[in-house]
N, C-alpha and C. Protein backbone atom coordinates (compact mmCIF):
# COMPACT_ATOMS: atom_id res chain seq x y z
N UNK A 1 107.98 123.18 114.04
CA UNK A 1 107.47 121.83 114.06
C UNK A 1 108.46 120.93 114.80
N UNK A 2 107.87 120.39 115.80
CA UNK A 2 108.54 119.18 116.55
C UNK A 2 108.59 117.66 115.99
N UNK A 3 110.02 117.05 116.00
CA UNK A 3 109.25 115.23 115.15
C UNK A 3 110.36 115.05 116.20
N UNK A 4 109.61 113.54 116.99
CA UNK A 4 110.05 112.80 117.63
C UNK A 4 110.54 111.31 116.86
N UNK A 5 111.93 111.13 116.55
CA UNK A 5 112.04 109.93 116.00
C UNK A 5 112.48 109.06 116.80
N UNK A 6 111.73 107.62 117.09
CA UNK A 6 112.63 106.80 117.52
C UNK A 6 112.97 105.57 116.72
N UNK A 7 114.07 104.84 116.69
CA UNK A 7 114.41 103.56 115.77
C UNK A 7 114.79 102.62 116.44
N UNK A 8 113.98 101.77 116.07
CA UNK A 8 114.82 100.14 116.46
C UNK A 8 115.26 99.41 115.35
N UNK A 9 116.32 98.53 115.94
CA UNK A 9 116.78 97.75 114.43
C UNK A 9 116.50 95.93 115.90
N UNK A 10 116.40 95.40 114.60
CA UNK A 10 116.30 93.67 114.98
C UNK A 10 116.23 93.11 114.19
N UNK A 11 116.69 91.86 114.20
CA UNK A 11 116.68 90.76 113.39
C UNK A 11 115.08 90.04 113.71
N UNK A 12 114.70 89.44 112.09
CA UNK A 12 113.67 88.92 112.19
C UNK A 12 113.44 87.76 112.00
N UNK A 13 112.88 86.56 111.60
CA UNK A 13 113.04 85.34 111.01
C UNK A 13 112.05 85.55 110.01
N UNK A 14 112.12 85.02 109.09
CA UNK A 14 111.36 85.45 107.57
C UNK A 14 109.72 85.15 108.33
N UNK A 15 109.51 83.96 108.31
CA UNK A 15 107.89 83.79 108.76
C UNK A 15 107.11 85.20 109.58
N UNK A 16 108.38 85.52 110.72
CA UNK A 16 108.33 86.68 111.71
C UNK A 16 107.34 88.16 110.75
N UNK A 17 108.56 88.64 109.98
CA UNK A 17 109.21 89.49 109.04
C UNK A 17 107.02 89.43 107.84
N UNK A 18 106.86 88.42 107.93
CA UNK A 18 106.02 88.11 106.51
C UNK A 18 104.90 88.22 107.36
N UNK A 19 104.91 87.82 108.52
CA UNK A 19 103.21 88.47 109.77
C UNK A 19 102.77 90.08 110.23
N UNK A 20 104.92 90.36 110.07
CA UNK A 20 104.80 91.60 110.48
C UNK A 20 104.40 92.77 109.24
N UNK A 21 104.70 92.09 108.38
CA UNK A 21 104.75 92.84 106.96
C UNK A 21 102.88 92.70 106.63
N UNK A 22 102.17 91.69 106.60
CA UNK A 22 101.33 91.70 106.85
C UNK A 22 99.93 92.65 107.44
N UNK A 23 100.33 92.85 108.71
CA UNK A 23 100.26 93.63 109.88
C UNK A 23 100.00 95.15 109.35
N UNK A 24 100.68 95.61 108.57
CA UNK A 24 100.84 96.73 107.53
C UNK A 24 100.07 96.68 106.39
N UNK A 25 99.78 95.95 105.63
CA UNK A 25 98.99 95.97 104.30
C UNK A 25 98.12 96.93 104.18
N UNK A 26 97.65 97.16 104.99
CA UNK A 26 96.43 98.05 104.84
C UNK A 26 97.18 99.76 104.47
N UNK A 27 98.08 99.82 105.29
CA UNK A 27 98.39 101.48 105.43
C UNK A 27 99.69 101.63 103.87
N UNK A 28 99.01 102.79 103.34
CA UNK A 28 100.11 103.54 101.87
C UNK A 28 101.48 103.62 102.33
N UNK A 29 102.01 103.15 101.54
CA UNK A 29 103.70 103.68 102.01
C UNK A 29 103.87 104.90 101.78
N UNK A 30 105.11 105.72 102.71
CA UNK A 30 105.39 106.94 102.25
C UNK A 30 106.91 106.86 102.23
N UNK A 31 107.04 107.38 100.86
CA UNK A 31 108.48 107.41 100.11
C UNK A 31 109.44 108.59 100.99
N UNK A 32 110.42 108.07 101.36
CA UNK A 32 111.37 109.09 102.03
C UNK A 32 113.38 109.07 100.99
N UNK A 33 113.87 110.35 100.78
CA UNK A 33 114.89 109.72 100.65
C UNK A 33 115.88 110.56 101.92
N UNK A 34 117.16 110.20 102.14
CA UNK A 34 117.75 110.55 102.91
C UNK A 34 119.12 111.37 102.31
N UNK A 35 119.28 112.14 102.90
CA UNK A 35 120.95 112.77 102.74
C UNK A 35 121.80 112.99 103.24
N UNK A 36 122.91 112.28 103.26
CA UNK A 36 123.98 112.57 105.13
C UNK A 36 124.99 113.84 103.95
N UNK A 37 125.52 114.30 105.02
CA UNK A 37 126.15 115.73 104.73
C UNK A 37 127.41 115.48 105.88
N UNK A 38 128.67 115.50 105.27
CA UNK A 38 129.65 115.83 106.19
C UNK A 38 130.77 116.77 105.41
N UNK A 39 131.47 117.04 106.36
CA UNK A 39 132.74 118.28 105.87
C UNK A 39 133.88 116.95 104.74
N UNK A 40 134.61 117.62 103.49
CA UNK A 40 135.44 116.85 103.33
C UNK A 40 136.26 116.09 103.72
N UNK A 41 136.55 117.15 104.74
CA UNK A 41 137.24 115.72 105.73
C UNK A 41 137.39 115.11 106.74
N UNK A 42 135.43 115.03 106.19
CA UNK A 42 134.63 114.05 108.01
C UNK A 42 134.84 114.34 108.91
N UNK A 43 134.80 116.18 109.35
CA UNK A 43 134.82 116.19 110.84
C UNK A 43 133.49 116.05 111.94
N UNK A 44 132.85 115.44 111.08
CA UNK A 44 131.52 115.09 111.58
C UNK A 44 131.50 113.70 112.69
N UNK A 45 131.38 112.88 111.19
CA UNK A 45 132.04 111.91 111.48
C UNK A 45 132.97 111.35 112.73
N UNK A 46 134.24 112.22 112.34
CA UNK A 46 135.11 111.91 113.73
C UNK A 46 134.41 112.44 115.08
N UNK A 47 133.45 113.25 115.44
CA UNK A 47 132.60 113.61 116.41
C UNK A 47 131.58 112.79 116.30
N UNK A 48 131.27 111.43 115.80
CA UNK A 48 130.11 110.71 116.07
C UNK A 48 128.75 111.78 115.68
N UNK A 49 128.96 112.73 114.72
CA UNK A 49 127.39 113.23 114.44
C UNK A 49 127.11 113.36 113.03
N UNK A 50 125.70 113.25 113.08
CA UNK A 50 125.35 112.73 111.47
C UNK A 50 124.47 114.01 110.80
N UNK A 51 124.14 114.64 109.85
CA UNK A 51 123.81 115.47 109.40
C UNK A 51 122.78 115.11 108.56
N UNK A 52 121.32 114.92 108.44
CA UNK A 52 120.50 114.52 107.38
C UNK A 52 119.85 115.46 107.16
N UNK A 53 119.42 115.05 105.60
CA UNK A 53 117.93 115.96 105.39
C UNK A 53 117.40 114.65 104.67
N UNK A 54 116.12 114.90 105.07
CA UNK A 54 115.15 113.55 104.96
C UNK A 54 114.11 114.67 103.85
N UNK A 55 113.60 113.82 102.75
CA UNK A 55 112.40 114.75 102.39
C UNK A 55 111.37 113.47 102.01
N UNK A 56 109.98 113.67 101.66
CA UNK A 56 109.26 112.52 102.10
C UNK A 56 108.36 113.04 100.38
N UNK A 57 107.90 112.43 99.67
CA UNK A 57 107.09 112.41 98.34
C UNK A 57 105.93 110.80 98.83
């Protein structure tokens, strides 16, 4: 299985934030939690790479 993720981050202004939130009402949320994983002593980290497992309920 292939997943293409992409992310943006931005700042919103609340009114913004409450049209965009809006915008959504209709569709179920889906619950995700996340897990970062690095060596004790962050050699991850010091290489800029992140290790997750995402699982979704």
């Amino acid at each position: 299985m292939k997943h293409l993720e992409i992310e943006l981050k931005t700042l919103l202004k609340k009114e913004d934030y409450d049209h965009l939130k809006e915008q959504f009402s209709h569709i179920q949320p889906v619950l995700q939690k996340n897990y970062y994983i690095d060596t004790p002593d962050f050699k991850l980290r010091e290489k800029r790479v992140a290790m997750r497992i995402r699982t979704f309920s």
